[in-house]
N, C-alpha and C. Protein backbone atom coordinates (compact mmCIF):
# COMPACT_ATOMS: atom_id res chain seq x y z
N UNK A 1 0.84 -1.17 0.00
CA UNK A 1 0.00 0.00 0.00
C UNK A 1 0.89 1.24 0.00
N UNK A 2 0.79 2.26 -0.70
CA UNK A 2 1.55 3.14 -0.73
C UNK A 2 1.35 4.35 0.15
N UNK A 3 2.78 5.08 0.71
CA UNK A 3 2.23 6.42 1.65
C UNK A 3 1.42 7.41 1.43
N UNK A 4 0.56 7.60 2.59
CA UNK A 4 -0.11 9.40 2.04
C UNK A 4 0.66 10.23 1.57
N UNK A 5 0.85 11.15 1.17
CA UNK A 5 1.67 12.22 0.88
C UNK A 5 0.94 13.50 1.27
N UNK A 6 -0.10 13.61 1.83
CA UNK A 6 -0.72 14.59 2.94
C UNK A 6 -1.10 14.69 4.08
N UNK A 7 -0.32 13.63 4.72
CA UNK A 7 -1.05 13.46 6.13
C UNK A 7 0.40 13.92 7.20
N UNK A 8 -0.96 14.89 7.66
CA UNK A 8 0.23 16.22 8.80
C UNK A 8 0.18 15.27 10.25
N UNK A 9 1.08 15.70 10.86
CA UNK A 9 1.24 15.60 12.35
C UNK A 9 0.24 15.81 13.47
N UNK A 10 -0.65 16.12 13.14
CA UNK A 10 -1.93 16.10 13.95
C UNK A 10 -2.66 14.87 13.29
N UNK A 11 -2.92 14.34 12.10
CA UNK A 11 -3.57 13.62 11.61
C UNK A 11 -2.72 12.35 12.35
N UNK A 12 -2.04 12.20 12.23
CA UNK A 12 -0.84 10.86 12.53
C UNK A 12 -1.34 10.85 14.13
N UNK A 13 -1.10 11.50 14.88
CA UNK A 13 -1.67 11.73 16.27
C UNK A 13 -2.73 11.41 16.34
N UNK A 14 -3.40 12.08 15.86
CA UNK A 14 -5.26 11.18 15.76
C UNK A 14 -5.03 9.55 15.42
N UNK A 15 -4.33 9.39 14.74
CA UNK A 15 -4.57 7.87 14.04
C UNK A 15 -3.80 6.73 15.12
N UNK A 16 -2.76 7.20 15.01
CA UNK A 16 -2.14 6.74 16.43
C UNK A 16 -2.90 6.47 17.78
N UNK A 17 -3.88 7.61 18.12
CA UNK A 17 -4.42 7.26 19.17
C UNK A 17 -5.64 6.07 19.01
N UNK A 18 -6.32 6.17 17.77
CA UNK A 18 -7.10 4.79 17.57
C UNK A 18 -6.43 3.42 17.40
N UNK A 19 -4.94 3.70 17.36
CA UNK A 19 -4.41 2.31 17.20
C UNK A 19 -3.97 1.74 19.23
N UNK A 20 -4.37 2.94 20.05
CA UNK A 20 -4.22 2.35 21.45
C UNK A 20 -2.77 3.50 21.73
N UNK A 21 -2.32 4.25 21.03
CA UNK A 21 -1.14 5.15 21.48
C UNK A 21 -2.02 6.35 22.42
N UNK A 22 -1.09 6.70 23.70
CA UNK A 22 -1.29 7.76 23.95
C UNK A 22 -0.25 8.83 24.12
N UNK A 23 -0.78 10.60 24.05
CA UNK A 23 0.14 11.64 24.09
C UNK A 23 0.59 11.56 25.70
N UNK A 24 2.09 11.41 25.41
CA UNK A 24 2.45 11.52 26.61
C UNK A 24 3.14 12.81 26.99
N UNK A 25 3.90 13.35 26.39
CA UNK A 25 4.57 14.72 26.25
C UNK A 25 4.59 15.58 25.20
N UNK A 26 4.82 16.64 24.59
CA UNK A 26 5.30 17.53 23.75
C UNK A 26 5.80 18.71 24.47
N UNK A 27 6.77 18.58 23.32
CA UNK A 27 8.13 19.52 23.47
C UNK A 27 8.42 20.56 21.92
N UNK A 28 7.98 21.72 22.30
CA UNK A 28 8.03 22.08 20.92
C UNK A 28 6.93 21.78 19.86
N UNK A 29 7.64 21.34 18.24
CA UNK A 29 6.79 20.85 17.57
C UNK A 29 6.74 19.22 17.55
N UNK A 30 6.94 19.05 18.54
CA UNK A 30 7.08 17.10 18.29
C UNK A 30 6.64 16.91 19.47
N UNK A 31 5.61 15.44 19.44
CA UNK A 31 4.70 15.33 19.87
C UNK A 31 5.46 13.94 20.44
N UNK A 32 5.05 13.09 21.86
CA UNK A 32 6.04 11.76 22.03
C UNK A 32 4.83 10.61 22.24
N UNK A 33 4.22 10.19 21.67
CA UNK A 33 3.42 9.02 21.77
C UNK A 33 4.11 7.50 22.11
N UNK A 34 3.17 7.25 23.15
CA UNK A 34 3.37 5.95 23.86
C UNK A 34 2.20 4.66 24.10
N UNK A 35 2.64 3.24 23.95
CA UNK A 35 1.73 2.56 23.96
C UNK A 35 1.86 1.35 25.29
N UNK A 36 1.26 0.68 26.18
CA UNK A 36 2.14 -0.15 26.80
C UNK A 36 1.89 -1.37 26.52
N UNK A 37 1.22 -1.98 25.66
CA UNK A 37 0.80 -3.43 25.45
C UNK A 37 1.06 -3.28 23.89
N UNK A 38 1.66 -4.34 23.93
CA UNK A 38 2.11 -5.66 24.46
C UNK A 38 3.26 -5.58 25.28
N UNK A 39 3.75 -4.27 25.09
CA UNK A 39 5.39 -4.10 25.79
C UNK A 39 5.35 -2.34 25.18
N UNK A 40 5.87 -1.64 26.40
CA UNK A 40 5.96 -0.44 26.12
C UNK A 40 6.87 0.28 24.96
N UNK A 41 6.60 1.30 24.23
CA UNK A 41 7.21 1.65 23.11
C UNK A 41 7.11 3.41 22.71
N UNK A 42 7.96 4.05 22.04
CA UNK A 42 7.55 5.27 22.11
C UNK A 42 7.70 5.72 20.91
N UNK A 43 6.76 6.68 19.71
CA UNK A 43 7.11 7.39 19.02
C UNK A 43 7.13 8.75 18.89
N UNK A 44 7.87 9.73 18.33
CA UNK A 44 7.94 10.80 18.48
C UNK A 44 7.57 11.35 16.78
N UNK A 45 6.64 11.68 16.90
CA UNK A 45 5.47 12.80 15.41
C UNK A 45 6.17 14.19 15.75
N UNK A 46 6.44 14.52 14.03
CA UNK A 46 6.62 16.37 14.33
C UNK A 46 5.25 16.65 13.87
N UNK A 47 5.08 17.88 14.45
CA UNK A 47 3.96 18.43 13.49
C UNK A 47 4.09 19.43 12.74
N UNK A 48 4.54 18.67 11.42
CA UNK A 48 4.34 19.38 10.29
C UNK A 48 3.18 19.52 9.46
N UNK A 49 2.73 20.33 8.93
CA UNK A 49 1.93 19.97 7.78
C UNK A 49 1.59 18.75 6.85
N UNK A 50 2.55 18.27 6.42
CA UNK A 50 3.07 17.09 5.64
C UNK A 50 3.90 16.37 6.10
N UNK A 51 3.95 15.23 6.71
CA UNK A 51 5.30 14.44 7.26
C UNK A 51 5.60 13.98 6.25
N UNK A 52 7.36 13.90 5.82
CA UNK A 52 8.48 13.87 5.41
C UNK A 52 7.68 12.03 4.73
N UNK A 53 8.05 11.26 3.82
CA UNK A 53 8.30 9.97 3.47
C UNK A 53 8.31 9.31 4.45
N UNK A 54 9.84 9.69 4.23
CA UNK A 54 10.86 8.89 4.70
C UNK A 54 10.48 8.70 6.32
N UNK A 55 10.09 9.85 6.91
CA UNK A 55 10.02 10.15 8.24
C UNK A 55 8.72 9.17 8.51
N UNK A 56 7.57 9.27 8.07
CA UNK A 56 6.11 8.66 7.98
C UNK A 56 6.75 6.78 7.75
N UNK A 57 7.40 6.24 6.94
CA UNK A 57 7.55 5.14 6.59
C UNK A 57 8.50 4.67 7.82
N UNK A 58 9.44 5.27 8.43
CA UNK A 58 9.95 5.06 9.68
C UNK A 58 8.61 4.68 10.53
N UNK A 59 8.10 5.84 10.91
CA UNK A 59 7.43 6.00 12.08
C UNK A 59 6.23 4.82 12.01
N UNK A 60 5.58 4.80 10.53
CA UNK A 60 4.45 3.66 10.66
C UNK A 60 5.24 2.00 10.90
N UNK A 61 6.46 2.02 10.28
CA UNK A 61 7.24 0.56 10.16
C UNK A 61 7.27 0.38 11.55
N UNK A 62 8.21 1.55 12.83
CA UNK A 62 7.77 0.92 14.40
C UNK A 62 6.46 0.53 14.85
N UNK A 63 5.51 1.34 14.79
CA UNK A 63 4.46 1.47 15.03
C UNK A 63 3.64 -0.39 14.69
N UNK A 64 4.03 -0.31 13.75
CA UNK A 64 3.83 -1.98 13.16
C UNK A 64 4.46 -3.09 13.88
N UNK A 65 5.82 -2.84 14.37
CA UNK A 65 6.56 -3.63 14.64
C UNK A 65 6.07 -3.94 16.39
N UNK A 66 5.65 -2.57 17.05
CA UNK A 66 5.16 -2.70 18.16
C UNK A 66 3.75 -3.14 18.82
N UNK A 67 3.05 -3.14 17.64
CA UNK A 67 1.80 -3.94 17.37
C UNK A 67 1.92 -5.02 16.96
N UNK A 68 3.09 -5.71 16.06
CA UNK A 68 3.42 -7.01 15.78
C UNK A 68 2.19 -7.11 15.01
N UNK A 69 2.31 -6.58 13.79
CA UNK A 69 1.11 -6.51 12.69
C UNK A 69 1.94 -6.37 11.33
N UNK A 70 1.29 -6.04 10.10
CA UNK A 70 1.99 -5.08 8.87
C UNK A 70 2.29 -3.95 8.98
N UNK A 71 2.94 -2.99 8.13
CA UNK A 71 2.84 -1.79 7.24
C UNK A 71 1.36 -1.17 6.98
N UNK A 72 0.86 -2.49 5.90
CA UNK A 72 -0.51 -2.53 5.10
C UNK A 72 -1.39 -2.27 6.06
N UNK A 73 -1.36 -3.18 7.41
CA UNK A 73 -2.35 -3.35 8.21
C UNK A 73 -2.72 -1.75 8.97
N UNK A 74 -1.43 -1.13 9.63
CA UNK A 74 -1.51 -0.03 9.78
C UNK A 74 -1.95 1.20 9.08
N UNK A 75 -1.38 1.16 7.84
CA UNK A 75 -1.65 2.38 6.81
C UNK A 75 -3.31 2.40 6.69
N UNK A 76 -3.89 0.57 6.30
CA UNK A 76 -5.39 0.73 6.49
C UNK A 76 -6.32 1.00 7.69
N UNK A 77 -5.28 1.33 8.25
CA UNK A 77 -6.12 1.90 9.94
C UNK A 77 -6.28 3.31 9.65
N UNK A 78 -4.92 3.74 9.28
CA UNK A 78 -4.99 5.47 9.54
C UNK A 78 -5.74 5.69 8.22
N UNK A 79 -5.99 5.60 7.29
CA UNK A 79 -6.88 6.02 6.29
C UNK A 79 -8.00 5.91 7.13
């Protein structure tokens, strides 16, 4: 499935939180989301307008890895 190429840092935050993440801090423009099941984990979202590729394909690949799911599976969440 291929990346959004419009989805800002507030959107990712929203989506994140339906996948069971919560905001635990922000500092600035970056936001630090945390989940504790199955095992605690943390990501850190800027909020940009547009997140970066590269930055988005990082951040969903942990996000996956800490859910012990897909890529695919995730990306069809946050849509």
């Amino acid at each position: 499935m291929k990346l959004p190429r419009d989805l800002s840092g507030g959107d990712l935050v929203r989506a994140l939180k339906r996948l069971g993440y919560k905001q635990t801090r922000q500092t600035g423009s970056h936001v630090r989301m945390t989940i504790s099941a199955p095992r605690q984990a943390h990501l850190t979202v800027p909020l940009t307008r547009a997140i970066p590729a590269g930055t988005l394909a990082a951040l969903i690949k942990d996000a996956a890895i800490h859910l012990e799911t897909t890529v695919d599976d995730i990306l069809s969440r946050i849509r």
